[in-house]
Protein backbone atom coordinates (compact mmCIF):
# COMPACT_ATOMS: atom_id res chain seq x y z
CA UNK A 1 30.36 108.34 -8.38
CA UNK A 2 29.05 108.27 -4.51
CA UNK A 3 26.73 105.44 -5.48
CA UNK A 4 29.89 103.38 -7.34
CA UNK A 5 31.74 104.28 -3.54
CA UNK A 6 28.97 102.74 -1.90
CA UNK A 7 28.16 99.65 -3.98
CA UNK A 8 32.39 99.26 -3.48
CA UNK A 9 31.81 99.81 -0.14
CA UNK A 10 29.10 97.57 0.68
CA UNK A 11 30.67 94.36 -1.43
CA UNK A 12 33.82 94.29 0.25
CA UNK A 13 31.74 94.15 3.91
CA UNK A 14 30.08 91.03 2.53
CA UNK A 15 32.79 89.90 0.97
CA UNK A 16 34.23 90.19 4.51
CA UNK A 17 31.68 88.59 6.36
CA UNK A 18 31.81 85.71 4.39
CA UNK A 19 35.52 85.46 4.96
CA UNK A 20 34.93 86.02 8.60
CA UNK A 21 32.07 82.97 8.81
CA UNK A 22 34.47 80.68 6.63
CA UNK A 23 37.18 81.36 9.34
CA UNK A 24 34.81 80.56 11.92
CA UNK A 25 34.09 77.51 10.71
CA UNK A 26 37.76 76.44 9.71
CA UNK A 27 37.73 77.11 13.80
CA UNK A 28 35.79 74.03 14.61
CA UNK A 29 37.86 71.16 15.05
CA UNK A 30 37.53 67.77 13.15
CA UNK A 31 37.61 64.90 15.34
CA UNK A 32 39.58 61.80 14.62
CA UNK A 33 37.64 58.20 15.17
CA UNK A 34 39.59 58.07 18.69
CA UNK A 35 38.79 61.84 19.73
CA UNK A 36 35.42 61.71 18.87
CA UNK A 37 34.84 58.31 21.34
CA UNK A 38 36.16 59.84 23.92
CA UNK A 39 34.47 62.88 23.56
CA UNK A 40 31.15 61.22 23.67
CA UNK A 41 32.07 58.86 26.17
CA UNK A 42 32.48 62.36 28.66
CA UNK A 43 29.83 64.16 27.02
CA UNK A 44 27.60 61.18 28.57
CA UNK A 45 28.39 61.41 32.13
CA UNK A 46 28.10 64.97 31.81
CA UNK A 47 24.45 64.84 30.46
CA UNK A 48 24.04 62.11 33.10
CA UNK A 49 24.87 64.30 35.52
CA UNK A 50 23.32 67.17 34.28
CA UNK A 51 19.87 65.82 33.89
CA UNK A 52 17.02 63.96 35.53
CA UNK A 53 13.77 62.74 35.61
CA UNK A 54 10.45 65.11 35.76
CA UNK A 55 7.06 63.88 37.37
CA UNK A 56 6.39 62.01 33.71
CA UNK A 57 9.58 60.41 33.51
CA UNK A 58 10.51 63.09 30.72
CA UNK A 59 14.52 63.64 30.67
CA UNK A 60 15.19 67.56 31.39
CA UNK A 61 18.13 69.83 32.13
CA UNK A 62 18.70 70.66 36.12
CA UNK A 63 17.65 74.62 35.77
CA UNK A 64 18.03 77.37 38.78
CA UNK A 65 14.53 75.97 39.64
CA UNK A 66 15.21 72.76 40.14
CA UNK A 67 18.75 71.52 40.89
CA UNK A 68 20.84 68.15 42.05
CA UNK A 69 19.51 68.75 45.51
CA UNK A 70 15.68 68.50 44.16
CA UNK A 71 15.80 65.75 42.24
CA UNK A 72 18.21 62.56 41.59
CA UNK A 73 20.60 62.76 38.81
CA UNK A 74 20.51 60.38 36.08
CA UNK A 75 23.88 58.74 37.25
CA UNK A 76 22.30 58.09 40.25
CA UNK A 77 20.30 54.56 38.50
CA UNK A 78 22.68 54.80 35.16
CA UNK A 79 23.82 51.75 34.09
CA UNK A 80 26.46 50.70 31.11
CA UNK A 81 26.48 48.12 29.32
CA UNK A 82 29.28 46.09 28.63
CA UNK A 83 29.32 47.24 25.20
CA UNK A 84 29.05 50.64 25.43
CA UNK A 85 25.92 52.19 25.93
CA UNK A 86 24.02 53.42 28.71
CA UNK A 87 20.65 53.05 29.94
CA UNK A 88 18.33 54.21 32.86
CA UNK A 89 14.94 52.74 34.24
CA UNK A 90 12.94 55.39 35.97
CA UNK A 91 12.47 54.29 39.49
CA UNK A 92 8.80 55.92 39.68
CA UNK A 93 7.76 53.73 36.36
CA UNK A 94 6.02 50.26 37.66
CA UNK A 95 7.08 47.10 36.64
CA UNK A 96 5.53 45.41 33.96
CA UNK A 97 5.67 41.63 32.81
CA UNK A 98 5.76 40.33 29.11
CA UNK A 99 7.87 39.32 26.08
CA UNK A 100 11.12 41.61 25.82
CA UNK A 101 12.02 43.61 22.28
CA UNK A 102 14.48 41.16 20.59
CA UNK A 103 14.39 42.98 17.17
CA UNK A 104 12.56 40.52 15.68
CA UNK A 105 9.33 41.22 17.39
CA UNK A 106 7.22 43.91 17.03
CA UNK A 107 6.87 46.66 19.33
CA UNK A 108 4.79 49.88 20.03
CA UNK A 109 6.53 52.73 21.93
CA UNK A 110 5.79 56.36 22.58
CA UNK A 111 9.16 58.31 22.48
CA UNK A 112 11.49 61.03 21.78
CA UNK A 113 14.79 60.41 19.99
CA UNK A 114 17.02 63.40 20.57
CA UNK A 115 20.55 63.51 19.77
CA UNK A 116 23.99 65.42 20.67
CA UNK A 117 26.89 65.86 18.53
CA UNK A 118 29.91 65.90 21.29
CA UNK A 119 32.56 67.99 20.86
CA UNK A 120 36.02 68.36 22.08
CA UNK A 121 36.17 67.80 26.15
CA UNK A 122 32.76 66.44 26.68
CA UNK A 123 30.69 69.09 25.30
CA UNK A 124 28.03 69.47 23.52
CA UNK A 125 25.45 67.63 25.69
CA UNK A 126 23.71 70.40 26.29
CA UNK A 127 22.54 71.20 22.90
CA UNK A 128 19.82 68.41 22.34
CA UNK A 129 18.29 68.68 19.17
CA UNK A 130 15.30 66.16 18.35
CA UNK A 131 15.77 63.59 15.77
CA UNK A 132 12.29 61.94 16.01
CA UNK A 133 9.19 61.97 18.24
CA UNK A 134 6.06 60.69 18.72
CA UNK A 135 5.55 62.19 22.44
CA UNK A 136 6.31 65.86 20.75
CA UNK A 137 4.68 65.33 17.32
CA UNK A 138 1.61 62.81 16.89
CA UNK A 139 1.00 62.47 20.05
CA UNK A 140 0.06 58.61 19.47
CA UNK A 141 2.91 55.59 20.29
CA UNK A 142 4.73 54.02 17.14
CA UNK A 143 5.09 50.51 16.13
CA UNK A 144 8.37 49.58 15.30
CA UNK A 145 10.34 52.76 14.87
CA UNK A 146 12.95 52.70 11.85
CA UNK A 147 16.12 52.42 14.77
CA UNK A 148 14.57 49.40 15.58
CA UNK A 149 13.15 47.74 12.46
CA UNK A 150 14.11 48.40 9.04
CA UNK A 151 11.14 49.25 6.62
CA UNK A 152 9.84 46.16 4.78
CA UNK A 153 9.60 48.39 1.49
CA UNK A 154 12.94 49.08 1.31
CA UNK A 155 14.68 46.43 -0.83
CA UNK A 156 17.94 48.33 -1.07
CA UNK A 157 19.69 49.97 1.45
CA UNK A 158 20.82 47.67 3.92
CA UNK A 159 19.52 47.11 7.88
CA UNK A 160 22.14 49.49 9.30
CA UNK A 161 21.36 52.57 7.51
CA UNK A 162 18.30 52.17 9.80
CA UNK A 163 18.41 50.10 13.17
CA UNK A 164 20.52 50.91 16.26
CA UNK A 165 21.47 47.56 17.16
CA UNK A 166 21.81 49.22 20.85
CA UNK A 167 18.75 50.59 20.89
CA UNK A 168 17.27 46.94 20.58
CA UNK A 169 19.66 45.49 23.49
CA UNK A 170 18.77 48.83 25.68
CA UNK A 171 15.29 47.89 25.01
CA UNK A 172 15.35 44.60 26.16
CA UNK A 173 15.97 45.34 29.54
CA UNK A 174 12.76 46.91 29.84
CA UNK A 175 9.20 45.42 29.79
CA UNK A 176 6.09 46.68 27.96
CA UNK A 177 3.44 48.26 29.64
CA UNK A 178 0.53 46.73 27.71
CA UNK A 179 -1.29 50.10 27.12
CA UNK A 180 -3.74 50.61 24.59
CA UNK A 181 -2.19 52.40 21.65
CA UNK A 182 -5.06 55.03 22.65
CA UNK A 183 -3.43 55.45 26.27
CA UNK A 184 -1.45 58.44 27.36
CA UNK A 185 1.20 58.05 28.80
CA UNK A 186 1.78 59.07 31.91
CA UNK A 187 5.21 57.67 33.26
CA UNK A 188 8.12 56.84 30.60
CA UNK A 189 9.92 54.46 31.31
CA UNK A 190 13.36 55.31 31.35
CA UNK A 191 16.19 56.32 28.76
CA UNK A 192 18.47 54.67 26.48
CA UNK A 193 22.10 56.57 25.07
CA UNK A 194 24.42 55.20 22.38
CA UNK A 195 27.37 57.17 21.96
CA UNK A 196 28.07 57.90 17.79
CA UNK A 197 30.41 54.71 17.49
CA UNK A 198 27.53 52.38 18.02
CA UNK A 199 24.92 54.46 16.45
CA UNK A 200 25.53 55.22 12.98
CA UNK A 201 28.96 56.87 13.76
CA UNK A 202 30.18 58.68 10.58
CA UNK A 203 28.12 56.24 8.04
CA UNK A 204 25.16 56.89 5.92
CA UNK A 205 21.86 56.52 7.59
CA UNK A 206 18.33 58.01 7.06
CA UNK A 207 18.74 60.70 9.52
CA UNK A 208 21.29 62.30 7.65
CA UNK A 209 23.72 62.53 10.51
CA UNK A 210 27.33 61.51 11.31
CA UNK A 211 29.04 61.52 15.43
CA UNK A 212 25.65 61.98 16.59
CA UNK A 213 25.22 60.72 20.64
CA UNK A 214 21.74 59.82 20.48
CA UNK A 215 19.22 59.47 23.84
CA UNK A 216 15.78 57.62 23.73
CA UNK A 217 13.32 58.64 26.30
CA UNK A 218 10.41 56.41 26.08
CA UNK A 219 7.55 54.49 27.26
CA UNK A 220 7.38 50.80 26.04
CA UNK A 221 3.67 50.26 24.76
CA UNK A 222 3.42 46.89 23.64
CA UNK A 223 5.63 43.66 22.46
CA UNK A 224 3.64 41.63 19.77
CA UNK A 225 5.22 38.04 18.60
CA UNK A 226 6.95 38.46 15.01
CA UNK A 227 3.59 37.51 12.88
CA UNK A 228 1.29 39.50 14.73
CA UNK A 229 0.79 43.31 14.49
CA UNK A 230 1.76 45.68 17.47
CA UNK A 231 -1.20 47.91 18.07
């Protein structure tokens, strides 16, 4: 009989819990289109503000440690493009010269994708979560990165379940480095963020994500004409 009590006992608090964590989520509130643009168009100058530039051009959070008055604030060199999206050259990178990434060239860049899913009142910048890196996984630069080039051995799905036409335009304002794929890097470049509407917004994509604010930190290896390989 005290074990029956128990058992009783025991499924209604899960039963309970679960109610509880459905509620919770039933909490969170669903965006429309128009919400969720202009929540990530504030949740960008927040993170602009909010971030910076370390010693290798990595993009990090201002910390008690290191604050507004230690370093420059991304808004400081943040431009937008008439389009939408935003991009930032890192004043301690050097200039290169070559071709620029057109998205039909190839290219070989060492990077971190990292995205934000903005919520109501421009938040949600804080919680980066990585989507795809080479800087933080292989250690060894990429040549032409899915958001840029769709996979020749996919026949089916089209090129936007892939490429980030932004990504390409962001891209072209920068020039390649002309490292040797072998090269560390040791100053990115800059950064490149496309709020959800231009990325893949609430469509299907191989990342599996929908409203996602996404931010490329990068160093820009090598641009190779269309027939030759990047590498």
């Amino acid at each position: 009989m005290i074990k029956k009590f128990v058992l009783l006992i025991s499924f209604f608090s899960f039963f309970t819990f679960i109610i509880s964590c459905s509620s919770d989520d039933n909490d969170v509130k669903s965006l429309t289109i128009d919400e969720q643009n202009a929540a990530d168009d504030l949740a960008i100058k927040n993170f602009l503000n909010n971030y910076y530039f370390d010693d290798l051009g990595k993009v990090v959070k201002f910390s008690e440690s290191v604050t507004s008055n230690d370093k420059d604030a991304l808004i400081k060199n943040a431009i937008q493009d008439p389009s939408g999206f935003w991009y930032v050259i890192n004043p301690k990178a050097p200039v290169k010269n070559g071709l620029n990434p057109d998205g039909k060239n190839n290219i070989l860049i060492h990077y971190n994708l990292a995205y934000f899913t903005a919520t109501e009142g421009g938040n949600g910048y804080s919680s980066l979560t990585n989507a795809a890196s080479t800087i933080n996984l292989t250690g060894m630069p990429q040549e032409n990165p899915f958001f840029y080039k769709k996979p020749k051995t996919d026949t089916v799905k089209a090129e936007n379940y892939y490429v980030i036409p932004s990504f390409i335009k962001g891209l072209n304002k920068f020039k390649p480095t002309n490292k040797d794929k072998n090269a560390v890097y040791d100053q990115l470049q800059g950064v490149i963020i496309v709020p959800s509407r231009l990325g893949y917004a609430r469509n299907s994509n191989y990342l599996n994500l929908s409203n996602a604010t996404f931010i490329l930190n990068f160093e820009l290896y090598k641009v190779c004409a269309e027939e030759q390989t990047c590498n």
